[in-house]
N, C-alpha and C. Protein backbone atom coordinates (compact mmCIF):
# COMPACT_ATOMS: atom_id res chain seq x y z
N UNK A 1 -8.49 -10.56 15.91
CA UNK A 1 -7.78 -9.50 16.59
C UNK A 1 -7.66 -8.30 15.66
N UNK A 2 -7.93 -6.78 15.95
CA UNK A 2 -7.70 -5.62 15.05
C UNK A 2 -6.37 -5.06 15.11
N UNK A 3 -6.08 -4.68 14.35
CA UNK A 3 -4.96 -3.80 14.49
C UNK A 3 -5.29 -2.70 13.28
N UNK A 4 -4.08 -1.61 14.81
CA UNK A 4 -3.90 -0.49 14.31
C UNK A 4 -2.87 -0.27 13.33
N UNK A 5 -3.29 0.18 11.72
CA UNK A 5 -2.85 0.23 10.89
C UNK A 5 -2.68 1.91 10.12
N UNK A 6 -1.48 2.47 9.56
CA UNK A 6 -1.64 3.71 8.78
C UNK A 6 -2.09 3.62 7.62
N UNK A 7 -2.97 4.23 6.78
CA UNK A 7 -3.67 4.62 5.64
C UNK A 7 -2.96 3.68 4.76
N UNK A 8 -1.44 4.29 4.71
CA UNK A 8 -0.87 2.78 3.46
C UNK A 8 -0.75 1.64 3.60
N UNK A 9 -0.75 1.23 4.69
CA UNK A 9 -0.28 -0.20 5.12
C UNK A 9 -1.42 -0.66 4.89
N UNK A 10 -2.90 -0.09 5.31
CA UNK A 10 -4.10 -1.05 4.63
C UNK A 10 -4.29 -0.68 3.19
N UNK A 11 -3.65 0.23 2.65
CA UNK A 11 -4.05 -0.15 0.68
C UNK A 11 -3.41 -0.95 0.28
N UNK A 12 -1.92 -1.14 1.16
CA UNK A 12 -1.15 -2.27 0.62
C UNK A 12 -1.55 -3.74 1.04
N UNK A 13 -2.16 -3.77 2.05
CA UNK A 13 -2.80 -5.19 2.50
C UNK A 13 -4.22 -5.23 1.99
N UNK A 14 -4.54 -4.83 1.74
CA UNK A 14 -5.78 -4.05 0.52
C UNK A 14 -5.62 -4.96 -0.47
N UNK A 15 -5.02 -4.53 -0.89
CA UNK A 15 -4.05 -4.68 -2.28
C UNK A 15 -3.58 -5.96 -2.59
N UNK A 16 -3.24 -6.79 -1.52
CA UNK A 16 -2.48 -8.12 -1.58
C UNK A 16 -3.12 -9.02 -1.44
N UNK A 17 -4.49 -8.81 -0.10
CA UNK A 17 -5.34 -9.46 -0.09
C UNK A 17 -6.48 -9.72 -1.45
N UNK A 18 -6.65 -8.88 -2.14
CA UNK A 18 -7.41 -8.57 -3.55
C UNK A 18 -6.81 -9.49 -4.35
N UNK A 19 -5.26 -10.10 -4.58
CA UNK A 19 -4.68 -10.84 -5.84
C UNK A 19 -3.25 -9.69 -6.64
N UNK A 20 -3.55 -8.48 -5.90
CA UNK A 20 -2.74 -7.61 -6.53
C UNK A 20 -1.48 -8.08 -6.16
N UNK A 21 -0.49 -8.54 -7.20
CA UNK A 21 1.15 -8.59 -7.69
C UNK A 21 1.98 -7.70 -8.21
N UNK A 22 1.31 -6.34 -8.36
CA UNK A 22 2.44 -5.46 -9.01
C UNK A 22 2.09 -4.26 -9.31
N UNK A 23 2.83 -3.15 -8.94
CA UNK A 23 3.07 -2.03 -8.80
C UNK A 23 3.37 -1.35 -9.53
N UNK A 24 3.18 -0.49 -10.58
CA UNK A 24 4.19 0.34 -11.13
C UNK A 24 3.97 1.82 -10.52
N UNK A 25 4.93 2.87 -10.02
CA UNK A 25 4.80 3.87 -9.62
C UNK A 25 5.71 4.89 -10.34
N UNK A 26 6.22 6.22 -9.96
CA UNK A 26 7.24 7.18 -10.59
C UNK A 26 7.72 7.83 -8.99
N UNK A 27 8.92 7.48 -8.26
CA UNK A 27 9.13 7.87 -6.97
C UNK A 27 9.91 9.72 -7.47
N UNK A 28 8.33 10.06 -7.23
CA UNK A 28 8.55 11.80 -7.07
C UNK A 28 8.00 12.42 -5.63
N UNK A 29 8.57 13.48 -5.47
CA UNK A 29 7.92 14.00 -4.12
C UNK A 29 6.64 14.89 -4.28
N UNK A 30 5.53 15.03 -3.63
CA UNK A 30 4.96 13.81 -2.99
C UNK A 30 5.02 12.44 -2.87
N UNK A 31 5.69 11.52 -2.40
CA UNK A 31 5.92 10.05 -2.61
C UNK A 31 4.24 9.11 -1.89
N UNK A 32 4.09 8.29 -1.89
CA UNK A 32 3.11 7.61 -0.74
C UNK A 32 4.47 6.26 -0.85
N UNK A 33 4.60 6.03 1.01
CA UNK A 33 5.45 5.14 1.62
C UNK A 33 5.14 3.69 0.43
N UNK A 34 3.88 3.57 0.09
CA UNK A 34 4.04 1.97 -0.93
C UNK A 34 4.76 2.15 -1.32
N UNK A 35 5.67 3.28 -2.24
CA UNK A 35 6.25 2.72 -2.79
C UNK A 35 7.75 2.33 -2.58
């Protein structure tokens, strides 16, 4: 089944699916919702 997904939600399932566990970011504006 597909689903409709926004740009972050597939880097983050991207991301999880790959083995990726961890994030480090700096929450400034411009933000992206991952974080």
């Amino acid at each position: 089944m597909k689903q409709l997904v926004s740009g972050n939600d597939a880097i983050f399932q991207g991301a999880i699916r790959a083995g990726a566990r961890y994030f480090a970011g700096y929450p400034i504006t411009p933000s992206s919702e991952i974080l």
